[in-house]
C-alpha atoms as a PDB file:
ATOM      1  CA  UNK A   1      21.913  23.400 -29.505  1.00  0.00           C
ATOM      2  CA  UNK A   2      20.374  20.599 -31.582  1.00  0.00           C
ATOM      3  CA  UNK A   3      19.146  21.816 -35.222  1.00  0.00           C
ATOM      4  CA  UNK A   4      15.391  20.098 -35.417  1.00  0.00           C
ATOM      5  CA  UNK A   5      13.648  19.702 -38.610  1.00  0.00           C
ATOM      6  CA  UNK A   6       9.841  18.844 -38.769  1.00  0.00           C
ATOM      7  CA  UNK A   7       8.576  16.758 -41.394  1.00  0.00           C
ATOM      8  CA  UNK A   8       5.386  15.841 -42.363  1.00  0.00           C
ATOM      9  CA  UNK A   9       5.163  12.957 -45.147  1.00  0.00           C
ATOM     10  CA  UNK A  10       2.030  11.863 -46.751  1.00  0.00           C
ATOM     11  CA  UNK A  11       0.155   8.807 -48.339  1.00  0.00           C
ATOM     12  CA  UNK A  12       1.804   8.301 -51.665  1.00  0.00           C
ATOM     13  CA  UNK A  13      -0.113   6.955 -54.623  1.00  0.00           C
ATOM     14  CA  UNK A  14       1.370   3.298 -54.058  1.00  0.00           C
ATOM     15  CA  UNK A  15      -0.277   3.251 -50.602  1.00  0.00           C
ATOM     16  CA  UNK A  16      -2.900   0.849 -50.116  1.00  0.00           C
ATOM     17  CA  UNK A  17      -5.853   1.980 -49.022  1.00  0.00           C
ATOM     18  CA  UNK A  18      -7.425  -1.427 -48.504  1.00  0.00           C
ATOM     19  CA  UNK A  19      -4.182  -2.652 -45.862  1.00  0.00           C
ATOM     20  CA  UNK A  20      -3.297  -1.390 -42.594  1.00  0.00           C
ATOM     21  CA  UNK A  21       0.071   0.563 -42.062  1.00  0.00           C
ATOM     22  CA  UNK A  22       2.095  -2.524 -40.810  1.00  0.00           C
ATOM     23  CA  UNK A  23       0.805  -4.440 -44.065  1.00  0.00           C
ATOM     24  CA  UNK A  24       1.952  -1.872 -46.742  1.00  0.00           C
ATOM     25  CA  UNK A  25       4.442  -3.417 -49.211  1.00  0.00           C
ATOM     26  CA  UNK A  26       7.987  -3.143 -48.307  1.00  0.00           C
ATOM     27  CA  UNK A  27       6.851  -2.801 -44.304  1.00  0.00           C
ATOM     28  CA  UNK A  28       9.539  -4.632 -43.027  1.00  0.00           C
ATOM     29  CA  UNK A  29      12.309  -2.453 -44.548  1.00  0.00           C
ATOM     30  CA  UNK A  30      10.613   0.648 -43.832  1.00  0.00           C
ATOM     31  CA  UNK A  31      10.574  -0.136 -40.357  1.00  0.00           C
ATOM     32  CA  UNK A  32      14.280  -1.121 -39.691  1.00  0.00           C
ATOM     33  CA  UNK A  33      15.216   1.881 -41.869  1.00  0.00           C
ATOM     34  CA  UNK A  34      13.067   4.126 -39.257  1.00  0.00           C
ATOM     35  CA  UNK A  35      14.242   1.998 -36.260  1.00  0.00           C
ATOM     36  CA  UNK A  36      18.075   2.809 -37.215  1.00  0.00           C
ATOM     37  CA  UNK A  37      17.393   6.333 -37.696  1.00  0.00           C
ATOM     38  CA  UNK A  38      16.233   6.479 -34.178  1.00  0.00           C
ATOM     39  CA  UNK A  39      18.325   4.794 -32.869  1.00  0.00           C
ATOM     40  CA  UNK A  40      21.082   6.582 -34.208  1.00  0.00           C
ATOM     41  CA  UNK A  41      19.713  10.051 -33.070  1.00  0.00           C
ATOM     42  CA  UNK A  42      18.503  10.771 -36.185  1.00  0.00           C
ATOM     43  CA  UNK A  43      15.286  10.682 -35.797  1.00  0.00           C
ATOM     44  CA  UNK A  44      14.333  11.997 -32.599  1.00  0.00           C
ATOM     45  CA  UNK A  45      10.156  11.565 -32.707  1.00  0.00           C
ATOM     46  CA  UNK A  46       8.370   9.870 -34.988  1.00  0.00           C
ATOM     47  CA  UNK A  47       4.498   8.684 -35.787  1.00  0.00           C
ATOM     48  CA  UNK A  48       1.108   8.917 -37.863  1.00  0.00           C
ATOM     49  CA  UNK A  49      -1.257  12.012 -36.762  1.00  0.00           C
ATOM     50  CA  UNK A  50      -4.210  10.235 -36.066  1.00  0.00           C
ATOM     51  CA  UNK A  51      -7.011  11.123 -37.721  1.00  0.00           C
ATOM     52  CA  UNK A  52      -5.456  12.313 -41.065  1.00  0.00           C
ATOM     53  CA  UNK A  53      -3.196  10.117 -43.701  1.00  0.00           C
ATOM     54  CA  UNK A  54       0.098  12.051 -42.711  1.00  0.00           C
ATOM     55  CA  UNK A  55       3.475  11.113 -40.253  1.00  0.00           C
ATOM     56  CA  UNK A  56       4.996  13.512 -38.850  1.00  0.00           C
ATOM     57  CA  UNK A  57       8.710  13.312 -38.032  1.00  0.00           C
ATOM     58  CA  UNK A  58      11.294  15.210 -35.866  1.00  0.00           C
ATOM     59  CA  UNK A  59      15.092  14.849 -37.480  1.00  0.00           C
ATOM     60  CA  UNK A  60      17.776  16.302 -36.056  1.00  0.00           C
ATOM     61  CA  UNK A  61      19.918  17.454 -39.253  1.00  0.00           C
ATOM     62  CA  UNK A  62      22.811  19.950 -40.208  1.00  0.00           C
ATOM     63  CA  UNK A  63      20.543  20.879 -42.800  1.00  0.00           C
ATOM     64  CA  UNK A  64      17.027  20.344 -44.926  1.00  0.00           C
ATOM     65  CA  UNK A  65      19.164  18.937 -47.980  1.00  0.00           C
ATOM     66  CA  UNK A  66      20.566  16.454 -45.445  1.00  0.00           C
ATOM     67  CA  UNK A  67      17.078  15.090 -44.429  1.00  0.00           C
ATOM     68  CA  UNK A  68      15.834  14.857 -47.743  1.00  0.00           C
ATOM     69  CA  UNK A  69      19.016  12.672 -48.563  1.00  0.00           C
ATOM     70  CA  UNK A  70      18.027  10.677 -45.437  1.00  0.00           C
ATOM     71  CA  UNK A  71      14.317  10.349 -47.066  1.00  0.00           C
ATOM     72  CA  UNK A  72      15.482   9.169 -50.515  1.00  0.00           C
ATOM     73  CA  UNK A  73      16.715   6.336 -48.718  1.00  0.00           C
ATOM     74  CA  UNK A  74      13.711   5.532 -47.141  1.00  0.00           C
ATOM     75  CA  UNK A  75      12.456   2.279 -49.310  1.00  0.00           C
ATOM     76  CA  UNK A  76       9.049   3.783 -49.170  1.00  0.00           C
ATOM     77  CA  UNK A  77      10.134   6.872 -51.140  1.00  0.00           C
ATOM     78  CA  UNK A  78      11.055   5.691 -54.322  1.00  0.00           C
ATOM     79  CA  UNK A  79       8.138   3.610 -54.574  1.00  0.00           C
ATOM     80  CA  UNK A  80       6.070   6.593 -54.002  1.00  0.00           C
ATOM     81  CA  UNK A  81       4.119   4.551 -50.433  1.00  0.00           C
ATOM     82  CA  UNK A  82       5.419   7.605 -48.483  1.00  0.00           C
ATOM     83  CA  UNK A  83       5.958  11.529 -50.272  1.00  0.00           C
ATOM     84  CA  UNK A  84       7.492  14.095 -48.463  1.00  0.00           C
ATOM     85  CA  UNK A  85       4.631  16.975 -47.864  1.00  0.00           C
ATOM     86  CA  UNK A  86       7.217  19.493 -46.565  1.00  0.00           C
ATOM     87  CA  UNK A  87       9.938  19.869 -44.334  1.00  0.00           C
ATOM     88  CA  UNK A  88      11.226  22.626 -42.091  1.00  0.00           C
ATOM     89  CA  UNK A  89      13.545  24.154 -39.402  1.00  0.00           C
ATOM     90  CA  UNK A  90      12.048  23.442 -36.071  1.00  0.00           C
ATOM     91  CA  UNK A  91      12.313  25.950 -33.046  1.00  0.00           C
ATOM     92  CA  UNK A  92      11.730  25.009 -29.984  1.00  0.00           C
ATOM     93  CA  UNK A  93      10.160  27.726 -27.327  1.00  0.00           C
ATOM     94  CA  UNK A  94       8.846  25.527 -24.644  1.00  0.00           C
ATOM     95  CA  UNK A  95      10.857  22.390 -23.488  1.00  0.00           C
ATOM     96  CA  UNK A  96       9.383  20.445 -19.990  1.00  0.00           C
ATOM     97  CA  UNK A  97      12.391  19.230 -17.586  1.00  0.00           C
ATOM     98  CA  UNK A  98      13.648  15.740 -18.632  1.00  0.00           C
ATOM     99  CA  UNK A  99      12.537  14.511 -15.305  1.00  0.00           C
ATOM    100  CA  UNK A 100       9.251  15.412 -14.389  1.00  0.00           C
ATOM    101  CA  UNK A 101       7.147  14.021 -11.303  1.00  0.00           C
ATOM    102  CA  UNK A 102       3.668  13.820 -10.288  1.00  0.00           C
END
């Protein structure tokens, strides 16, 4: 069985308000960093909550000190665009079939 973490990271101070997500210093980076993680299993959901300044992400980790290693390489950590509101072990009680139809 897959160990899930959730984490939710935040609007750091380097964020700027005045740009859109996809403009944000340091975009392009960010993104292939995320796209590798997913593709690579890593990261197995991913995306803003609308509404509020916060992403949350699914990781599937041996371990919380292993995401946070992950994060730190995240080029939007160090320079404080993203911050790491809090992370923690994920259990799942309801799963729907893989394949569902209508």
């Amino acid at each position: 069985m897959k160990k899930l973490f959730a984490v939710v990271r935040t609007r750091g101070y380097a964020w700027d308000a005045n740009k859109p997500m996809r403009s944000q210093r340091l975009w392009d980076e960010h993104a292939a960093f995320m796209d590798d993680l997913a593709a690579r299993g890593i990261v197995v959901l991913g995306g803003p909550l609308d509404g509020t300044i916060n992403v949350l992400l699914i990781f599937d980790a041996p371990d919380e000190d292993e995401v946070r290693r992950i994060l730190d390489l995240d080029p939007w950590t160090p320079t404080r665009i993203l911050e790491t509101k809090g992370i923690g072990p994920w259990s799942i009680l309801l799963e729907a079939p893989a394949a569902v139809s209508k």
